[in-house]
C-alpha atoms as a PDB file:
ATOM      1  CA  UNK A   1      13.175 -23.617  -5.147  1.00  0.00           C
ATOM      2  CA  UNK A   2      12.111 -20.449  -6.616  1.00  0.00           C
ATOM      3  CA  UNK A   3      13.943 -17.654  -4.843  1.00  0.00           C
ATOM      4  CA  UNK A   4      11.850 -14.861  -6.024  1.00  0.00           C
ATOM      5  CA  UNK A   5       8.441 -16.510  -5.512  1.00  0.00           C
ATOM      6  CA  UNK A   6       9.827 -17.379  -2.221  1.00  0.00           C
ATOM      7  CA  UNK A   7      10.547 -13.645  -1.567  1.00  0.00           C
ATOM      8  CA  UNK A   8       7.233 -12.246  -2.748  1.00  0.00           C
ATOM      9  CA  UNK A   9       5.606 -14.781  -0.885  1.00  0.00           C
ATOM     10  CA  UNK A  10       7.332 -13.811   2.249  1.00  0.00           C
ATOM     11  CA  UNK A  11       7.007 -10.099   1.620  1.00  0.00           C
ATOM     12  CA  UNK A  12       3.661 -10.667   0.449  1.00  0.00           C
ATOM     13  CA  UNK A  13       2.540 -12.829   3.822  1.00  0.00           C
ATOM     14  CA  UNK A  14       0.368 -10.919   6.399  1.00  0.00           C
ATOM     15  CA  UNK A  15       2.721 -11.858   9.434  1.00  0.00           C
ATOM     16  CA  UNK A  16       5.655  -9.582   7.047  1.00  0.00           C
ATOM     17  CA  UNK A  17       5.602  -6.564  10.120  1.00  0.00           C
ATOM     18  CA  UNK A  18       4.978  -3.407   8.048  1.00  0.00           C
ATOM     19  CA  UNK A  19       1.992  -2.296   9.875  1.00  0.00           C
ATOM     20  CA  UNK A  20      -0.668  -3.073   7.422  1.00  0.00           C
ATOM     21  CA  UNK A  21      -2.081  -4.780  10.318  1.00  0.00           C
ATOM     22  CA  UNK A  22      -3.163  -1.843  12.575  1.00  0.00           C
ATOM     23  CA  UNK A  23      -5.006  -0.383   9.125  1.00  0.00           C
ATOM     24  CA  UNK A  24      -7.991  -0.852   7.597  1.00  0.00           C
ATOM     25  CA  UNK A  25      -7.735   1.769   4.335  1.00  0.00           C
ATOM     26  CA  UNK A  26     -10.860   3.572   5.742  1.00  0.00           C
ATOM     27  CA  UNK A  27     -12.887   1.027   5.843  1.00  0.00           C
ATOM     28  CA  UNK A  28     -13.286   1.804   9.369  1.00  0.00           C
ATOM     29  CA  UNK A  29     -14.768   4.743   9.043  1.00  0.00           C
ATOM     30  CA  UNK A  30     -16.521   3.784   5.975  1.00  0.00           C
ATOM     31  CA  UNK A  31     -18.971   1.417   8.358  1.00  0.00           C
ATOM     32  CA  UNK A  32     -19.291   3.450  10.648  1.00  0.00           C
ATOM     33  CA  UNK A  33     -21.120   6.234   8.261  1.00  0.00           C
ATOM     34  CA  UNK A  34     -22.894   3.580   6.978  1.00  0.00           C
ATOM     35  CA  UNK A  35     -21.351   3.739   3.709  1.00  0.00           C
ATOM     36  CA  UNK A  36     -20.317   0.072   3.995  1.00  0.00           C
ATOM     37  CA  UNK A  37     -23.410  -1.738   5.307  1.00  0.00           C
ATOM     38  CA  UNK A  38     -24.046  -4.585   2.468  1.00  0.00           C
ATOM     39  CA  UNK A  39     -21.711  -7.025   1.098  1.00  0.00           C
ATOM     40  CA  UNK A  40     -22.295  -5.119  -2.386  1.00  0.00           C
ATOM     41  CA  UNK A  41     -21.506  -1.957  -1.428  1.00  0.00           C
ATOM     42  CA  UNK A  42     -17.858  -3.415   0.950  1.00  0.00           C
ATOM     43  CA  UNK A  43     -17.314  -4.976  -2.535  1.00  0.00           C
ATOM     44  CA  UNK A  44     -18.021  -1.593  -4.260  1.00  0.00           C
ATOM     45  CA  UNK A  45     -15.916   0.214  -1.472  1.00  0.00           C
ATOM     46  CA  UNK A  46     -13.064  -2.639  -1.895  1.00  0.00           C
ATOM     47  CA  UNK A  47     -12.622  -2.121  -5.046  1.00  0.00           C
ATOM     48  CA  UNK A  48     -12.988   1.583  -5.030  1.00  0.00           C
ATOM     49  CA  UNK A  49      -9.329   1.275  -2.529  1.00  0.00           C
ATOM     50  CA  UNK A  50      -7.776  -0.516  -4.917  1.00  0.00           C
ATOM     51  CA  UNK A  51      -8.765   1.593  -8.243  1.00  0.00           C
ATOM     52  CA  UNK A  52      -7.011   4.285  -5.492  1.00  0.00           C
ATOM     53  CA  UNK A  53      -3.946   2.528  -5.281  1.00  0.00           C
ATOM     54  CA  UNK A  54      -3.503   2.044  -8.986  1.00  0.00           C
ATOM     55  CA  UNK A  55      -4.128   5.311 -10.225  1.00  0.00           C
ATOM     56  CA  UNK A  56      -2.389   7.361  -6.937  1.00  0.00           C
ATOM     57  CA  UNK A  57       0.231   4.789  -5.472  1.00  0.00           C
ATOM     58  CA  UNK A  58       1.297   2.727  -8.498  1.00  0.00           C
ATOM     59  CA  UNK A  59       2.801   5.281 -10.762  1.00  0.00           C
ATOM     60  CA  UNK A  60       5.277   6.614  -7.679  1.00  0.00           C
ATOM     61  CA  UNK A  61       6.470   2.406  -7.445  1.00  0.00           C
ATOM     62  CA  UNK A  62       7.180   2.421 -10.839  1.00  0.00           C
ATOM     63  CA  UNK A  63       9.107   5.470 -10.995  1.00  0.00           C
ATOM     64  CA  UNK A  64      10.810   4.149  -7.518  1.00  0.00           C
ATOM     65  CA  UNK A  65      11.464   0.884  -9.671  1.00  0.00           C
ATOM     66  CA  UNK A  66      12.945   2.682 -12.330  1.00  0.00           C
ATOM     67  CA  UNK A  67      15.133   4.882  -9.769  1.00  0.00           C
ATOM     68  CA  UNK A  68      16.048   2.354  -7.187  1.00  0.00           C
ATOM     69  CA  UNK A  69      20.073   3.809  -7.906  1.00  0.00           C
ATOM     70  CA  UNK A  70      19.213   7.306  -8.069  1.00  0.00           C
ATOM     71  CA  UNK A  71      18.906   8.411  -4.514  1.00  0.00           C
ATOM     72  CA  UNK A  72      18.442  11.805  -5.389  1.00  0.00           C
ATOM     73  CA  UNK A  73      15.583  10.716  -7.597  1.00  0.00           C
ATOM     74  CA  UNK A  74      14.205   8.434  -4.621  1.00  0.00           C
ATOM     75  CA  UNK A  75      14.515  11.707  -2.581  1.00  0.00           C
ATOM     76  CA  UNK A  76      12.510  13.747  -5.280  1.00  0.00           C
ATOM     77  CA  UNK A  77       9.379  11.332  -5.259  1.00  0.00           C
ATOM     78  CA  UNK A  78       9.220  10.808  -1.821  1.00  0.00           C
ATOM     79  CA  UNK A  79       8.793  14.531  -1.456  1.00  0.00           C
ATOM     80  CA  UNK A  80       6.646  14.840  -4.406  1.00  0.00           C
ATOM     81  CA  UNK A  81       4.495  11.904  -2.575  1.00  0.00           C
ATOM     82  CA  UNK A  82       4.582  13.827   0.650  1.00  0.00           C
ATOM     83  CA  UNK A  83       2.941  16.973  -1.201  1.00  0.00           C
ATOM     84  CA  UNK A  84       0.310  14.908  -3.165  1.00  0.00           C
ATOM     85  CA  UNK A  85      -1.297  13.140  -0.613  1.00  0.00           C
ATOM     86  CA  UNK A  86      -3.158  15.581   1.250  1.00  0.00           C
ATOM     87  CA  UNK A  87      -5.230  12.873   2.835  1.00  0.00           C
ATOM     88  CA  UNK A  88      -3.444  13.114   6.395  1.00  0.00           C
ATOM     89  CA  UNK A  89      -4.961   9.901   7.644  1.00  0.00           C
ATOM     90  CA  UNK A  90      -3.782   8.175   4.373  1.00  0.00           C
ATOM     91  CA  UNK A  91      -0.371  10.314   4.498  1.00  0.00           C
ATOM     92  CA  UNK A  92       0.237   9.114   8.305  1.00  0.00           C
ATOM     93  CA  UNK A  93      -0.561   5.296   7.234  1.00  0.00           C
ATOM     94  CA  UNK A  94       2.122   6.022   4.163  1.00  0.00           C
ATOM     95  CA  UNK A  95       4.786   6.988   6.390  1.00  0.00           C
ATOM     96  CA  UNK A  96       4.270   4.556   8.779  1.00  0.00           C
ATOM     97  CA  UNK A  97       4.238   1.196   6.443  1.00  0.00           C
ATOM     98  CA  UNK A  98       6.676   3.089   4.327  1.00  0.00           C
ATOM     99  CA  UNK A  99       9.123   3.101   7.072  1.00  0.00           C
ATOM    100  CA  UNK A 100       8.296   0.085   8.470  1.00  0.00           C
ATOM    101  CA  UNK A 101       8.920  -1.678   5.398  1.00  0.00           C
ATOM    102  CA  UNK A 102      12.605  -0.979   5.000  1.00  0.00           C
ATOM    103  CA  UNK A 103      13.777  -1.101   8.768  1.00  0.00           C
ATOM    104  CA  UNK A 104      12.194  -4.522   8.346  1.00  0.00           C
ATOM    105  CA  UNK A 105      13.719  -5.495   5.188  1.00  0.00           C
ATOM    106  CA  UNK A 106      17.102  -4.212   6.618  1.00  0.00           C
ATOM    107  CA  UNK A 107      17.008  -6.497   9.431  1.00  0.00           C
ATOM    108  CA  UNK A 108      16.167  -9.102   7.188  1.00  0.00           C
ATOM    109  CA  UNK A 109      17.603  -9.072   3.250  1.00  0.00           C
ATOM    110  CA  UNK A 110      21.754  -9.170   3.795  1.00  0.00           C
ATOM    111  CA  UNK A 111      22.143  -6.897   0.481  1.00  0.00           C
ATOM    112  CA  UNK A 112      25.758  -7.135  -0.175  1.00  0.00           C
ATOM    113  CA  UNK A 113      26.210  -2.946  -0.846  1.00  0.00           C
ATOM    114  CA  UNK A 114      24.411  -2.169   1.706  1.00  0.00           C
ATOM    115  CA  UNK A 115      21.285  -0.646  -0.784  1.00  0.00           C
ATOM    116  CA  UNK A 116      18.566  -1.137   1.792  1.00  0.00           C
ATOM    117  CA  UNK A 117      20.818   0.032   5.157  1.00  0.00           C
ATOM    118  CA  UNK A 118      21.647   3.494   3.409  1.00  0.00           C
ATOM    119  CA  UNK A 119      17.832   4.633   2.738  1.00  0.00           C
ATOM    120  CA  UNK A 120      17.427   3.527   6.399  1.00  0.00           C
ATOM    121  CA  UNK A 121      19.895   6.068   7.180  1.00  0.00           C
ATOM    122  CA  UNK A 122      18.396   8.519   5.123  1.00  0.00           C
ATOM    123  CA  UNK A 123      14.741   7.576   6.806  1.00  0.00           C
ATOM    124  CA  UNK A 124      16.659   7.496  10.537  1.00  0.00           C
ATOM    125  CA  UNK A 125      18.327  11.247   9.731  1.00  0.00           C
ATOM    126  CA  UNK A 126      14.492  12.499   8.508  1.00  0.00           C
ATOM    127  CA  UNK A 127      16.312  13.116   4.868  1.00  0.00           C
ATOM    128  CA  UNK A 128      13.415  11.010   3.579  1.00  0.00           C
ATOM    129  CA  UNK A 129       9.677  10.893   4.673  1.00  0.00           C
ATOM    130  CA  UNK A 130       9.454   7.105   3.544  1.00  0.00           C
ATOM    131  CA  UNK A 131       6.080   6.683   1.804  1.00  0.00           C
ATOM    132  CA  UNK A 132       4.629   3.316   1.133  1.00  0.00           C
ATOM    133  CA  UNK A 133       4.835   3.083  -2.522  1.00  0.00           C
ATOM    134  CA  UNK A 134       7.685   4.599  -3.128  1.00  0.00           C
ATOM    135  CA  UNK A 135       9.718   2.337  -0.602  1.00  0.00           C
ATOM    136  CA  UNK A 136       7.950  -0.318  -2.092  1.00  0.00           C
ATOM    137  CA  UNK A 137       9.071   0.121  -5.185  1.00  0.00           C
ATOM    138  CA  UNK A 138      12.799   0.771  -4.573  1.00  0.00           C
ATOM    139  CA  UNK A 139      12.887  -2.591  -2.405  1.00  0.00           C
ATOM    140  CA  UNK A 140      11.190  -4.444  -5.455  1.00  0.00           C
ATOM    141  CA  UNK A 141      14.119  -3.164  -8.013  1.00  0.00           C
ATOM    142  CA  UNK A 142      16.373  -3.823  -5.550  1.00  0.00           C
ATOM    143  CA  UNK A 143      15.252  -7.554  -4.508  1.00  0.00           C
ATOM    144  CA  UNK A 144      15.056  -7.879  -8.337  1.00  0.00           C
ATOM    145  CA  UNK A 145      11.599  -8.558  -8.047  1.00  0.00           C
ATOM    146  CA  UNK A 146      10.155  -8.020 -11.877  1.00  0.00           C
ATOM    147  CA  UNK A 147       7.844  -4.540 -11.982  1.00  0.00           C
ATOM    148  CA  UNK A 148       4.275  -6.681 -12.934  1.00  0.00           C
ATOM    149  CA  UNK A 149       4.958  -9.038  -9.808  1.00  0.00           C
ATOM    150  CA  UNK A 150       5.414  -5.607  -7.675  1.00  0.00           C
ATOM    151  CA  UNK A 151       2.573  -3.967  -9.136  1.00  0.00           C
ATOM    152  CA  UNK A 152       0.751  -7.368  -8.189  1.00  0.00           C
ATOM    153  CA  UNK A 153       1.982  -7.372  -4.543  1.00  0.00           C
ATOM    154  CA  UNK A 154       0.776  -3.898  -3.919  1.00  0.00           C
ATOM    155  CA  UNK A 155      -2.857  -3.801  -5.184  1.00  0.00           C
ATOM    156  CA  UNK A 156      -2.907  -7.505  -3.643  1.00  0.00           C
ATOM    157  CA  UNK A 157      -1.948  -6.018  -0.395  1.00  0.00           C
ATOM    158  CA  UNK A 158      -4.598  -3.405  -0.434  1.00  0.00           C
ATOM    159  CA  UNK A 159      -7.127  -5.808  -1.089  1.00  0.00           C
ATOM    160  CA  UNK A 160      -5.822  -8.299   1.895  1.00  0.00           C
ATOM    161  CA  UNK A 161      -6.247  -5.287   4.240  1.00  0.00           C
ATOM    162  CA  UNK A 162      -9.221  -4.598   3.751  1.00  0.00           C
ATOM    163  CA  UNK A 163     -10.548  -7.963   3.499  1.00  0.00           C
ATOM    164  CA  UNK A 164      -8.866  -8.462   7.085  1.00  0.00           C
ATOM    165  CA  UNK A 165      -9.932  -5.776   8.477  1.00  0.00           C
ATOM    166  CA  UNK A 166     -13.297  -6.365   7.831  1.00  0.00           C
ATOM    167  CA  UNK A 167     -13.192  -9.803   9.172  1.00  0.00           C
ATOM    168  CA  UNK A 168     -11.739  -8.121  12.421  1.00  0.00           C
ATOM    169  CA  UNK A 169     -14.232  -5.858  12.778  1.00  0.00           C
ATOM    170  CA  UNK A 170     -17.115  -8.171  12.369  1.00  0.00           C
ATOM    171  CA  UNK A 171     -18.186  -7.124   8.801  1.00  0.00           C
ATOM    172  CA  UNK A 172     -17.873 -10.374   7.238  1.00  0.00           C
ATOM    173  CA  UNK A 173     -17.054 -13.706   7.819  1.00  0.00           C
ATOM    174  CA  UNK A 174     -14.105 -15.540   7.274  1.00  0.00           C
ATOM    175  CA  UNK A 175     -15.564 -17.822   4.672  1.00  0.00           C
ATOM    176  CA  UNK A 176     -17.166 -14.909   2.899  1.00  0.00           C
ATOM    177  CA  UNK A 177     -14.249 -12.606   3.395  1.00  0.00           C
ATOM    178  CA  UNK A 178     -11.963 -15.037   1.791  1.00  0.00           C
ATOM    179  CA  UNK A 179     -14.501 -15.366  -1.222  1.00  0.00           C
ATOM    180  CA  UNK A 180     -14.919 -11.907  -1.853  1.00  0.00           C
ATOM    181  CA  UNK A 181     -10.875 -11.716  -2.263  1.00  0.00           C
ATOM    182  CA  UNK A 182     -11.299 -14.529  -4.890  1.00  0.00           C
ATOM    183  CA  UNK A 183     -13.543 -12.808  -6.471  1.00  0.00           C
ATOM    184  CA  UNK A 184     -11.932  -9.311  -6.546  1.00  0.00           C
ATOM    185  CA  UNK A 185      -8.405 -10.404  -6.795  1.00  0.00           C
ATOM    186  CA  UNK A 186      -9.688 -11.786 -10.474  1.00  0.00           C
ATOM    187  CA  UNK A 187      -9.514  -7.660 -11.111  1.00  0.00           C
ATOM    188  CA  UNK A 188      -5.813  -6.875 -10.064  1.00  0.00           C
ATOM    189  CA  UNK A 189      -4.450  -7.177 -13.377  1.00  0.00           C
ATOM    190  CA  UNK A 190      -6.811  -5.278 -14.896  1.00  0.00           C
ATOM    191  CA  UNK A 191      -6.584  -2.237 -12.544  1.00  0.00           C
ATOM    192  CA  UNK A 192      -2.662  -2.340 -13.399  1.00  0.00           C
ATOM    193  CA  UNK A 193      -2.989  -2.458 -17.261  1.00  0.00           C
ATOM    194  CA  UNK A 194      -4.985   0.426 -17.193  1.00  0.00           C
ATOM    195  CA  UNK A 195      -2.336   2.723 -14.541  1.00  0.00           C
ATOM    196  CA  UNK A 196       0.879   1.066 -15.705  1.00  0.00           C
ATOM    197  CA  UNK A 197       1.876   3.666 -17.658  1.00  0.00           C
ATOM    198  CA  UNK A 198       0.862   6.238 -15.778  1.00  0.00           C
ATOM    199  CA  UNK A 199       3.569   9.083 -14.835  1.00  0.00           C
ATOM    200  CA  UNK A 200       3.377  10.852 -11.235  1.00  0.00           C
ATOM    201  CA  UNK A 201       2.728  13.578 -12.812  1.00  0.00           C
ATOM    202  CA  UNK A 202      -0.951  11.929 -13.755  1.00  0.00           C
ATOM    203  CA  UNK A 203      -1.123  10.418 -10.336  1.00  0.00           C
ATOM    204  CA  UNK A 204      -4.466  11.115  -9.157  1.00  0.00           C
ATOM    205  CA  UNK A 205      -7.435   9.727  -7.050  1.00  0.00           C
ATOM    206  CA  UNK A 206     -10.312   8.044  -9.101  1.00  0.00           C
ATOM    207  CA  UNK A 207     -12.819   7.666  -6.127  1.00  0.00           C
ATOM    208  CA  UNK A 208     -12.085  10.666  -4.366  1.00  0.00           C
ATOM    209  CA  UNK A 209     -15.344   9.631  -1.480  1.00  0.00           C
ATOM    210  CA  UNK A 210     -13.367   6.736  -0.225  1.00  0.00           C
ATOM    211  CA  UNK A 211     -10.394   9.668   0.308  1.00  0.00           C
ATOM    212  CA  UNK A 212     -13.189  11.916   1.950  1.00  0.00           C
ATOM    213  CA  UNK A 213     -14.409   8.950   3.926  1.00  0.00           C
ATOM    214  CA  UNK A 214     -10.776   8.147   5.070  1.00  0.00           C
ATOM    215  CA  UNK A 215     -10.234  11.543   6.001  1.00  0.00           C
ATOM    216  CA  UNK A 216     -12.650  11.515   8.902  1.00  0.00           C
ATOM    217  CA  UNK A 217     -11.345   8.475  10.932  1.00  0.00           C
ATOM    218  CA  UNK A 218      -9.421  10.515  13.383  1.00  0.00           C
ATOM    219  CA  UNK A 219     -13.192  12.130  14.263  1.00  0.00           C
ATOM    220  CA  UNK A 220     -13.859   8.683  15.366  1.00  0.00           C
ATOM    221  CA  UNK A 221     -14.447   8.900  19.403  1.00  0.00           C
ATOM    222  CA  UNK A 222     -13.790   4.899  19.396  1.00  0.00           C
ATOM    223  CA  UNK A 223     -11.422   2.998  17.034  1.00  0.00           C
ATOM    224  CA  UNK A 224      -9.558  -0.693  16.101  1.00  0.00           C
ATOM    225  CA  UNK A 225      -7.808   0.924  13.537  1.00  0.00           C
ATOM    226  CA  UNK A 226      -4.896   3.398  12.933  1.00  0.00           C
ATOM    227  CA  UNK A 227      -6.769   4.285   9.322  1.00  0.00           C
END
């Protein structure tokens, strides 16, 4: 059996507890305005999320990747996250799948030095913020995942939420939710050719409406989702 495919399959697999569950990457909110009321325009918003994640998130895994042995270099881009993403909603969701993602993984990878345990300690003595891309990319380097097949799992991910959440709250069906992520998912690749080189000092938001949209979730009087 393939161990890695195994282990990006698992990590990969909704029922993985990071708390991508209990977030919807504005789409939420994006209904409720209105902004979402077709199945073009969820498409168009969809894809908008993930264009997001490769231009913003994907260029802090990479550098993670790259620094999974540097912990004062982990440190560094955690905090440089924490300053860039001014989004609170989307700052509050990083944090929370972020840190989610490594107690998890602790409790389930058996590293042999310990790699995962100490940035829990870090997260546990508030040394690190723990945002989502950054952990993500350090446990990919460190699981000896290759960098495309993390780049994959992340945009993939962001696509699955949404397509989730909108089958939760009643946007879509399950049929046509699951054929819309065919369709998009043809577009993952692309979206990472075009940010793979991409330094965090270039990380930026492409779509900065879906950000603005996102932003006002908390204004929400009623709500199924965290963002």
């Amino acid at each position: 059996m393939n161990g890695k495919l195994v282990t990006i399959l698992q990590i990969s697999d909704s029922a993985f507890p990071t708390g991508g569950f209990s977030h919807s990457v504005g789409l939420e909110a994006a209904i409720k305005l209105g902004i979402v009321n077709t199945a073009e325009n969820f498409k168009q918003f969809t894809v908008q999320c993930m264009e997001n994640a490769g231009s913003f998130s994907l260029p802090y895994l990479t550098a993670a990747y790259q620094s999974s042995l540097d912990q004062d270099r982990l440190t560094h881009l955690d905090s440089r996250c924490q300053a860039c993403l001014n989004n609170h909603v989307a700052h509050r969701a990083s944090v929370r799948q972020g840190n989610s993602l490594i107690v998890t993984a602790a409790k389930i990878f058996p590293w042999p030095d310990e790699q995962i345990r100490r940035i829990e300690l870090l997260l546990e003595e508030d040394q690190l913020h723990g945002h989502y891309a950054v952990m993500f990319g350090f446990l990919s380097a460190v699981l000896q995942l290759d960098l495309h097949q993390a780049h994959q799992m992340f945009v993939f991910g962001v696509l699955r939420t949404i397509i989730a959440s909108a089958v939760r709250l009643g946007n879509v069906g399950t049929i046509e939710a699951q054929k819309i992520q065919f369709e998009l998912q043809q577009g993952v690749d692309d979206i990472i050719r075009r940010n793979m080189t991409r330094s965090v000092e270039d990380a930026c938001v492409t779509f900065p409406l879906v950000e603005v949209t996102q932003n006002t979730h908390d204004t929400m009087f009623a709500k199924l989702f965290h963002s």
